[in-house]
N, C-alpha and C. Protein backbone atom coordinates (compact mmCIF):
# COMPACT_ATOMS: atom_id res chain seq x y z
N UNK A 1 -9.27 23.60 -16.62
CA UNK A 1 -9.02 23.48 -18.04
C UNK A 1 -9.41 22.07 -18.49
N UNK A 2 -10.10 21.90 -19.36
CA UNK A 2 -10.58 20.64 -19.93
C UNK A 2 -9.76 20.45 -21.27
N UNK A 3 -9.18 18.82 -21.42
CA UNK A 3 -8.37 18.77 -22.94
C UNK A 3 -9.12 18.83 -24.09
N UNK A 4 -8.23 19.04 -25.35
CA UNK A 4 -8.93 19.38 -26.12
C UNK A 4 -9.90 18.25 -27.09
N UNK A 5 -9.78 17.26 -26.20
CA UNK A 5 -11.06 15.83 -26.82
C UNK A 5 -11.60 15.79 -26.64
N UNK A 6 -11.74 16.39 -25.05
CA UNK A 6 -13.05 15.98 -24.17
C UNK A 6 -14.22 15.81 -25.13
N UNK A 7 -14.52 17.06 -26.01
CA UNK A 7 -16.01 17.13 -26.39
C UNK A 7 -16.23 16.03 -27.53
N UNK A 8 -15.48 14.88 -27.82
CA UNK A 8 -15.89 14.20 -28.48
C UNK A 8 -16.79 12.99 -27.51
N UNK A 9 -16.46 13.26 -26.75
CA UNK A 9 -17.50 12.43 -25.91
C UNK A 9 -18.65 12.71 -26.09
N UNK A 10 -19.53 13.48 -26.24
CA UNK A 10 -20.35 13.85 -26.51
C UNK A 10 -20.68 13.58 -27.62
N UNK A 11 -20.26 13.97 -28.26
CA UNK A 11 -20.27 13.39 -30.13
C UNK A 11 -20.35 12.17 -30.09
N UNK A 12 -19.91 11.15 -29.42
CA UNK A 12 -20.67 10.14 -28.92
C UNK A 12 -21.10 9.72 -28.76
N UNK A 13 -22.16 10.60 -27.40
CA UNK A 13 -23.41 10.05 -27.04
C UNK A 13 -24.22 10.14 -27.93
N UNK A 14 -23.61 11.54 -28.59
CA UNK A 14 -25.52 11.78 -29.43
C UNK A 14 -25.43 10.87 -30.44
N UNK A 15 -24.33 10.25 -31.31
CA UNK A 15 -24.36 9.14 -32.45
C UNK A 15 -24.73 7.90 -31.34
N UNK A 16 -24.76 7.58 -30.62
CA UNK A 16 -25.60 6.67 -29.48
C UNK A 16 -26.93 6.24 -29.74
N UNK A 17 -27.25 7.63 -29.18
CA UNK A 17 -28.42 8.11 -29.24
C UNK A 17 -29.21 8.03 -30.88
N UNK A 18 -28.19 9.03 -31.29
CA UNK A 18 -29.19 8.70 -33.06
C UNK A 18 -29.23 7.03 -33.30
N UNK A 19 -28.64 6.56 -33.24
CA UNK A 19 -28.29 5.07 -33.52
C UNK A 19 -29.51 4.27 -32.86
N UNK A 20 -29.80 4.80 -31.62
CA UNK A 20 -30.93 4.10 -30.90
C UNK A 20 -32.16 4.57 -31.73
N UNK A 21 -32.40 5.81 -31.97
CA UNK A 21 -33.66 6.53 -33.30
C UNK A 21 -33.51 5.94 -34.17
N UNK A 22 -32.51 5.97 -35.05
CA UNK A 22 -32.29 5.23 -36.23
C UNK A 22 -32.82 3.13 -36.23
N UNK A 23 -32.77 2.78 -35.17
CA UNK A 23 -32.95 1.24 -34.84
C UNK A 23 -34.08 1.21 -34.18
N UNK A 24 -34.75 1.78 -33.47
CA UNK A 24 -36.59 2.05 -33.38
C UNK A 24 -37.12 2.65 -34.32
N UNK A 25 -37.21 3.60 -35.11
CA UNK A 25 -37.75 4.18 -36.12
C UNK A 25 -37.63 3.74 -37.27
N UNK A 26 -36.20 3.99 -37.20
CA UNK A 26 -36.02 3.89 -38.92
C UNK A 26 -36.30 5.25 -39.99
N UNK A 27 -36.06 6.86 -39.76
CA UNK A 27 -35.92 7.39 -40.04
C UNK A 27 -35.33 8.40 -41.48
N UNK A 28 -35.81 9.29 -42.12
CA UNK A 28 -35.02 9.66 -43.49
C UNK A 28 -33.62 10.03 -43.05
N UNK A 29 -32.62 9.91 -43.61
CA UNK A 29 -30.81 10.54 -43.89
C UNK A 29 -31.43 11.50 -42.90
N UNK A 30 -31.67 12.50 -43.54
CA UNK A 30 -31.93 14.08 -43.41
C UNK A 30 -31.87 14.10 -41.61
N UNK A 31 -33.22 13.41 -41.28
CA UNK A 31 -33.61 13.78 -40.25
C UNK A 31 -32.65 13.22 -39.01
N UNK A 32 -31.51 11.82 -39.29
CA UNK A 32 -30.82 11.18 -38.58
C UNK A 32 -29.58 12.35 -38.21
N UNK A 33 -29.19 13.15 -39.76
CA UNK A 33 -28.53 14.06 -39.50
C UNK A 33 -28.81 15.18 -38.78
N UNK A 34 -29.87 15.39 -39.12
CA UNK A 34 -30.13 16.77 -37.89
C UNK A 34 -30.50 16.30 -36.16
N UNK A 35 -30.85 15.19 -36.61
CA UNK A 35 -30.83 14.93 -35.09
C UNK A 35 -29.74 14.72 -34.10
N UNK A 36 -28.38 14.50 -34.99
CA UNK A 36 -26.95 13.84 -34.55
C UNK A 36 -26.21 15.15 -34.41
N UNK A 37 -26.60 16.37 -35.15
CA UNK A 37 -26.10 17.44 -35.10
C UNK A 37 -26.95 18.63 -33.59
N UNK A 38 -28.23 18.83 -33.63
CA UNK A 38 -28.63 18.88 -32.78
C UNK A 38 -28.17 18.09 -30.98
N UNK A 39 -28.12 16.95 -31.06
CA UNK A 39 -27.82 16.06 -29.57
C UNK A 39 -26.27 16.49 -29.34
N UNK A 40 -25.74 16.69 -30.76
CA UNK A 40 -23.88 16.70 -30.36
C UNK A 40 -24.21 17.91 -29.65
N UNK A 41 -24.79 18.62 -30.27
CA UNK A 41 -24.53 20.44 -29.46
C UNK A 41 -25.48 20.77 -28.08
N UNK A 42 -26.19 20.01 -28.16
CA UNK A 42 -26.89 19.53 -26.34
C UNK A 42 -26.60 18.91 -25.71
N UNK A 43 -25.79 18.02 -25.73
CA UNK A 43 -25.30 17.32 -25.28
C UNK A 43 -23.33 18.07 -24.76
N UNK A 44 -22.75 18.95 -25.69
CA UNK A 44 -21.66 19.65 -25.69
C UNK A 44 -21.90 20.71 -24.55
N UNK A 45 -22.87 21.47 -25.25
CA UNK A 45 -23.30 22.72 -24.08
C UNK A 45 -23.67 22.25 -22.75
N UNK A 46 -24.67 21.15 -22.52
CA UNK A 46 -25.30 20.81 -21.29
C UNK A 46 -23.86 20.53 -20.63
N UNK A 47 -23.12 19.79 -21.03
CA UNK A 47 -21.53 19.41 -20.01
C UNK A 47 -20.57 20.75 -19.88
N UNK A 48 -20.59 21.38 -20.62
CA UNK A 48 -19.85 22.66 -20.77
C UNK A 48 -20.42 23.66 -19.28
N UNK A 49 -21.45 23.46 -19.19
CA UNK A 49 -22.48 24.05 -17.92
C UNK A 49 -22.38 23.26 -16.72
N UNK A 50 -22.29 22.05 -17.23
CA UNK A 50 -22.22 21.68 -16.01
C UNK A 50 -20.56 21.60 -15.30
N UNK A 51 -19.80 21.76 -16.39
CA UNK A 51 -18.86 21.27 -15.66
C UNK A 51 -17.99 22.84 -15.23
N UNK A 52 -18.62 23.83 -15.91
CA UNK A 52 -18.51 25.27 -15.41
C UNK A 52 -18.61 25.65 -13.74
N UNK A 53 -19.86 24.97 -13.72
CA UNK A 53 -20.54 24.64 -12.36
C UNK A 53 -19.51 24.57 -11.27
N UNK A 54 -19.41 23.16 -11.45
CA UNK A 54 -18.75 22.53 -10.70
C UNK A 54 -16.90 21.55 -11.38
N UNK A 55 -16.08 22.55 -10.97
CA UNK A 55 -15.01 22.17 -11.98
C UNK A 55 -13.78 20.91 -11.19
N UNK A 56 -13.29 20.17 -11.87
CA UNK A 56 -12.68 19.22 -11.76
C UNK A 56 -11.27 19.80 -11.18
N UNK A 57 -11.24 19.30 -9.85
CA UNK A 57 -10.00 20.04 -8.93
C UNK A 57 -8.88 18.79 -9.14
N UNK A 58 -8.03 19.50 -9.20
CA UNK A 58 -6.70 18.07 -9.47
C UNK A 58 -6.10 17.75 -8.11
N UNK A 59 -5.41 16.59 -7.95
CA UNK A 59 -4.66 16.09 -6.79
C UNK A 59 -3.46 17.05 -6.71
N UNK A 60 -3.09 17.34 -7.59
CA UNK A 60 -1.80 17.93 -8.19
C UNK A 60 -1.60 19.13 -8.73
N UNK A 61 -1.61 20.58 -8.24
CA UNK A 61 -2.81 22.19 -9.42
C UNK A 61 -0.94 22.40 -10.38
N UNK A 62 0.53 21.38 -9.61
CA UNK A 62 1.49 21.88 -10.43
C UNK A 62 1.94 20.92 -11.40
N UNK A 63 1.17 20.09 -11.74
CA UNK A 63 1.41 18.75 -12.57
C UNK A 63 2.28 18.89 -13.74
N UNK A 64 1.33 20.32 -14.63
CA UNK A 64 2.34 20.71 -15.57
C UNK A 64 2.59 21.74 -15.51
N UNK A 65 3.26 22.78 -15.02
CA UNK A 65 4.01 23.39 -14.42
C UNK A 65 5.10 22.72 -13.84
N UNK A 66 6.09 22.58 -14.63
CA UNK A 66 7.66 21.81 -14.25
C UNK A 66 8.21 22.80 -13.98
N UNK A 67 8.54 23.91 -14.31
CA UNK A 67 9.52 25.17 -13.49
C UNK A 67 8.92 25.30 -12.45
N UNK A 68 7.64 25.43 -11.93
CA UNK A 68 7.33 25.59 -10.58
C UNK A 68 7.27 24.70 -9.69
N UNK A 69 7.19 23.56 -10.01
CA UNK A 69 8.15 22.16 -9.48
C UNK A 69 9.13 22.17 -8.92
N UNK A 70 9.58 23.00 -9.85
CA UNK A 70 11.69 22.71 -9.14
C UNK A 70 11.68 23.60 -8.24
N UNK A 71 10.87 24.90 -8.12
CA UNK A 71 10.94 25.34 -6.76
C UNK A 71 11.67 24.74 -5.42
N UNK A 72 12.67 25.24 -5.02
CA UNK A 72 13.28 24.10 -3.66
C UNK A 72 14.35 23.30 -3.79
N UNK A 73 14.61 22.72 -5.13
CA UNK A 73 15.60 21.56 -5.45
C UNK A 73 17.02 22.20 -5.73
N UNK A 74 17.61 21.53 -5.58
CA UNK A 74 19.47 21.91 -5.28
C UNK A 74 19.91 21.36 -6.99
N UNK A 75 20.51 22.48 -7.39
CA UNK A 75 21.01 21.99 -8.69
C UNK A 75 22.69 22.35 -8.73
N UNK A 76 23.39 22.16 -9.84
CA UNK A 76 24.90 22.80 -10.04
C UNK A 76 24.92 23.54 -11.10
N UNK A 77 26.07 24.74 -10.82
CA UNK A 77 25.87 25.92 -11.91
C UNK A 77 26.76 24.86 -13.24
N UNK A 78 26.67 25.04 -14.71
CA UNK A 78 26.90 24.42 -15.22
C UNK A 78 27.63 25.18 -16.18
N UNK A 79 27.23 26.81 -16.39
CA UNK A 79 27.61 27.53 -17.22
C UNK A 79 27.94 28.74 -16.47
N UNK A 80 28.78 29.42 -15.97
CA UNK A 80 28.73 30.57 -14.92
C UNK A 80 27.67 31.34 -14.84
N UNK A 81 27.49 31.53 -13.94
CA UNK A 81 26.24 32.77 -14.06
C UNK A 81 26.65 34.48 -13.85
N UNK A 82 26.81 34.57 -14.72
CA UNK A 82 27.70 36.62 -15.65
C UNK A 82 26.71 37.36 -15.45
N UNK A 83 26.98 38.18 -14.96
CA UNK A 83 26.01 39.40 -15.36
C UNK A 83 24.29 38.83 -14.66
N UNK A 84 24.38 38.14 -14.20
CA UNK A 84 22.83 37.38 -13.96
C UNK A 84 22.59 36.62 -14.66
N UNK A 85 22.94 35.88 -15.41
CA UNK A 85 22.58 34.73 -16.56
C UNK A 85 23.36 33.56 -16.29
N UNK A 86 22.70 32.66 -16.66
CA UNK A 86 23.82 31.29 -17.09
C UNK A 86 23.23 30.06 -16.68
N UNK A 87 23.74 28.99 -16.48
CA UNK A 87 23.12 27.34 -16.89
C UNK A 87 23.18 26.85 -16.04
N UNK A 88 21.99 26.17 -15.41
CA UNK A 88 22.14 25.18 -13.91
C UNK A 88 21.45 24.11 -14.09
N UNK A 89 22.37 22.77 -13.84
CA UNK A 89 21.63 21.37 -14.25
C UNK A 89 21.20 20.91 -13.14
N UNK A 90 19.72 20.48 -13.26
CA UNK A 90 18.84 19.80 -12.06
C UNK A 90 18.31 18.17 -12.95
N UNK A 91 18.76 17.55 -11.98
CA UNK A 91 18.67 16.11 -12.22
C UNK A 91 19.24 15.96 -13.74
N UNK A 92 18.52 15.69 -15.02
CA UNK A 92 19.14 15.13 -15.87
C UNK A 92 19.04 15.92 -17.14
N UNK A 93 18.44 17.62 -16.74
CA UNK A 93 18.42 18.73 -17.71
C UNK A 93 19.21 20.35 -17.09
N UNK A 94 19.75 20.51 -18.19
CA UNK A 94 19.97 22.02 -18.18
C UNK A 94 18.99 23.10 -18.12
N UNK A 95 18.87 23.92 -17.58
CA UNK A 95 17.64 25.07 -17.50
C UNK A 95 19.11 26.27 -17.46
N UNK A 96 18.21 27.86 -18.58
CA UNK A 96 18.79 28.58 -18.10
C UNK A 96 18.38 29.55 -16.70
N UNK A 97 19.26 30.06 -16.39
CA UNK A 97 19.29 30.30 -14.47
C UNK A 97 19.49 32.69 -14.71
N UNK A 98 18.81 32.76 -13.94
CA UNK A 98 19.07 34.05 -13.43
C UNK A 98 19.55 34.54 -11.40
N UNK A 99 20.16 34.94 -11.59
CA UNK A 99 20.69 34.60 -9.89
C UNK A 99 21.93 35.61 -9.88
N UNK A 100 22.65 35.96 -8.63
CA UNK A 100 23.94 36.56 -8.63
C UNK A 100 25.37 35.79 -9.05
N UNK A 101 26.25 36.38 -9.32
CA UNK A 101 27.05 35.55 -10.23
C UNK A 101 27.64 34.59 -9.34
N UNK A 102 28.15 33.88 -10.09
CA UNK A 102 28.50 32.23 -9.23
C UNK A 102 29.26 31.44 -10.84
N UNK A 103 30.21 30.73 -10.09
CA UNK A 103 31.57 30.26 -10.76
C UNK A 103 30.56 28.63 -11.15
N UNK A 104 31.14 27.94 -11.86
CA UNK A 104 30.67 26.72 -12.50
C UNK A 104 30.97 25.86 -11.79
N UNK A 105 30.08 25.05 -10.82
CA UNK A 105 30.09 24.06 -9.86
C UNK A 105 29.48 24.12 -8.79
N UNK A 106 29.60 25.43 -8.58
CA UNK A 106 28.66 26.26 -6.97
C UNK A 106 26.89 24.98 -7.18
N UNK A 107 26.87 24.55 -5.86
CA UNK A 107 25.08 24.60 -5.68
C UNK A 107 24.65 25.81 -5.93
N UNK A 108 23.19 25.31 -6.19
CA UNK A 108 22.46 26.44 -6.17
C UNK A 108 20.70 25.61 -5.77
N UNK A 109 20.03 26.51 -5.19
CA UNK A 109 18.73 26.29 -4.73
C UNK A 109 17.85 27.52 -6.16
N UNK A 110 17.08 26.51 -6.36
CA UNK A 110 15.80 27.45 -7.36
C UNK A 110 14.48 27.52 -6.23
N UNK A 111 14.91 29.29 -6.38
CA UNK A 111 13.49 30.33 -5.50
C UNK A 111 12.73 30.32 -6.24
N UNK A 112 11.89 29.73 -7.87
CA UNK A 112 10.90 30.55 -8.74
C UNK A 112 11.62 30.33 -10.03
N UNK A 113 10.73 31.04 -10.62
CA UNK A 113 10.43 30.51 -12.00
C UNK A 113 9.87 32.10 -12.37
N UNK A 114 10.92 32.55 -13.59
CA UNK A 114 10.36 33.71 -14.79
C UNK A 114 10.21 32.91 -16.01
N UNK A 115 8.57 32.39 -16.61
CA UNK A 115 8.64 31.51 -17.64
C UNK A 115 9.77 30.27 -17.76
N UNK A 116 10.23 30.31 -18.46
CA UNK A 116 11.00 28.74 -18.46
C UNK A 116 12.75 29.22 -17.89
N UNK A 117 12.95 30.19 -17.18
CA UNK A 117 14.14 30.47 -16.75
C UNK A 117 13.96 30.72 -15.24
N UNK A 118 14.95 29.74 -14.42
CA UNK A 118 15.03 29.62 -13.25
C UNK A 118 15.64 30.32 -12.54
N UNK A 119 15.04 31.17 -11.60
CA UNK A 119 15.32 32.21 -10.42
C UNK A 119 16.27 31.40 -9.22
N UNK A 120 17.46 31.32 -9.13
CA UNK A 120 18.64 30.75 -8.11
C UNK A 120 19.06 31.77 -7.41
N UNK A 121 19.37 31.28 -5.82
CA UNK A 121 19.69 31.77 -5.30
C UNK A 121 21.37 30.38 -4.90
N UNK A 122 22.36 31.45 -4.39
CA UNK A 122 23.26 30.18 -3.90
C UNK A 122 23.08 29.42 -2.44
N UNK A 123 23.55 28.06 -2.75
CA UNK A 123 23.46 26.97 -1.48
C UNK A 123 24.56 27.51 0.29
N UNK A 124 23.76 28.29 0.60
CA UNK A 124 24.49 28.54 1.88
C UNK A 124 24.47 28.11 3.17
N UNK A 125 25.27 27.02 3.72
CA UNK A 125 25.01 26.25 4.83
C UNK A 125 25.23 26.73 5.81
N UNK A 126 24.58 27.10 7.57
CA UNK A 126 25.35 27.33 8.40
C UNK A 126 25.53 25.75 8.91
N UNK A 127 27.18 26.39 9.43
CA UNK A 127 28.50 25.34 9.70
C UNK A 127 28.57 25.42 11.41
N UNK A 128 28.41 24.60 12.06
CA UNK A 128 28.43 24.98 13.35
C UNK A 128 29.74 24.68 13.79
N UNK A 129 30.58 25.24 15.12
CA UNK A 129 31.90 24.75 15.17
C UNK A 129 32.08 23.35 15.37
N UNK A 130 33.25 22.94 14.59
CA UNK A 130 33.36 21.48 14.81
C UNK A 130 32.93 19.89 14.21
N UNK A 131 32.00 20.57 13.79
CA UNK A 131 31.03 19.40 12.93
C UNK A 131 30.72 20.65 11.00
N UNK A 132 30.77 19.72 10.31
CA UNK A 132 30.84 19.51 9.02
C UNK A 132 28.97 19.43 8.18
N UNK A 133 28.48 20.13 7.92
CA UNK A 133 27.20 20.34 7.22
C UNK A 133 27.08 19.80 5.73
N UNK A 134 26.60 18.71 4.80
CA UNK A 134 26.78 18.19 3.98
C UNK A 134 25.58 18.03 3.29
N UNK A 135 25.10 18.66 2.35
CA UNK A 135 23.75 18.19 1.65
C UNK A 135 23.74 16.83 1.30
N UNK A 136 22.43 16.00 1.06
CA UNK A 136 22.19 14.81 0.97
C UNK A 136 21.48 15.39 -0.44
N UNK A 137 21.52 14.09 -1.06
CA UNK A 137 20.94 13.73 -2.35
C UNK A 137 20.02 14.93 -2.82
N UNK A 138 18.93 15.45 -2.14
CA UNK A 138 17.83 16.52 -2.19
C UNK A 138 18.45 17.15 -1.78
N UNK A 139 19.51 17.77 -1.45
CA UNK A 139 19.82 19.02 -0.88
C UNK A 139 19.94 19.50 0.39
N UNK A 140 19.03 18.66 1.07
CA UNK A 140 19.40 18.73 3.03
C UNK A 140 20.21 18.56 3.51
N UNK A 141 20.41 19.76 4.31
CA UNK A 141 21.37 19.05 5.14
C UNK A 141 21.56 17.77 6.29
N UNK A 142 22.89 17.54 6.05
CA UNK A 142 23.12 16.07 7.00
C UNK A 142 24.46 16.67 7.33
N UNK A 143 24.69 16.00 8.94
CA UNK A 143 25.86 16.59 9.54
C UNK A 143 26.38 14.68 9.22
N UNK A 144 27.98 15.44 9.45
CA UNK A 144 29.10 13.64 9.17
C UNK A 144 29.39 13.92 10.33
């Protein structure tokens, strides 16, 4: 996906370009304009092709995609979750949550993302005898 400025770059070059015609020649209005209108749209299409071609891969394909981000992260129920619904705060926002019901405080881990409502499942630790299982900051476990 390319933003929606990109193509002024182009629009750009070709006023560049006319500018360089216009300062060797010296040209009528008319013809500076059709030439600035012409280069914008050869100059638009030729990158449009090329960059069809060969497309700009990101470091990052979930950058914006923030619900599919949270995939993994340990949040707290905030609003019960009834019937399958209700409110779970991860770091310093509320999202609403779909999941099995769960009382207000329970962890919860987000499996996914339906549009901007987060798929939870609850935080279930195995406890081995004797020793104590404790999520850390992210949610891992750490034994005390």
């Amino acid at each position: 996906m390319i933003v929606p400025g990109v193509y002024l770059i182009w629009m750009a070059m070709a006023a560049l370009v006319t500018a360089l015609l216009v300062f060797v020649s010296a040209p009528p209005l008319t013809l500076q304009i059709i030439s600035f209108v012409f280069l914008s749209l050869i100059f638009a299409f030729s990158a449009k092709r090329f960059l069809g071609r060969s497309p700009i891969i990101s470091s990052d394909p979930m950058l914006n995609r923030k619900g599919e981000r949270l995939a993994g992260e340990i949040g707290t129920v905030t609003q019960p979750i009834e019937h399958g619904s209700g409110r779970v705060k991860l770091g310093d926002s509320e999202w609403l949550a779909r999941g099995v019901d769960m009382a207000a405080g329970e962890r919860v881990r987000v499996k996914g993302t339906e549009g901007a409502i987060l798929l939870v499942e609850p935080l279930n630790l195995l406890v081995d005898e004797g020793s104590t299982v404790v999520p850390d900051a992210k949610g891992r476990p750490s034994r005390d």
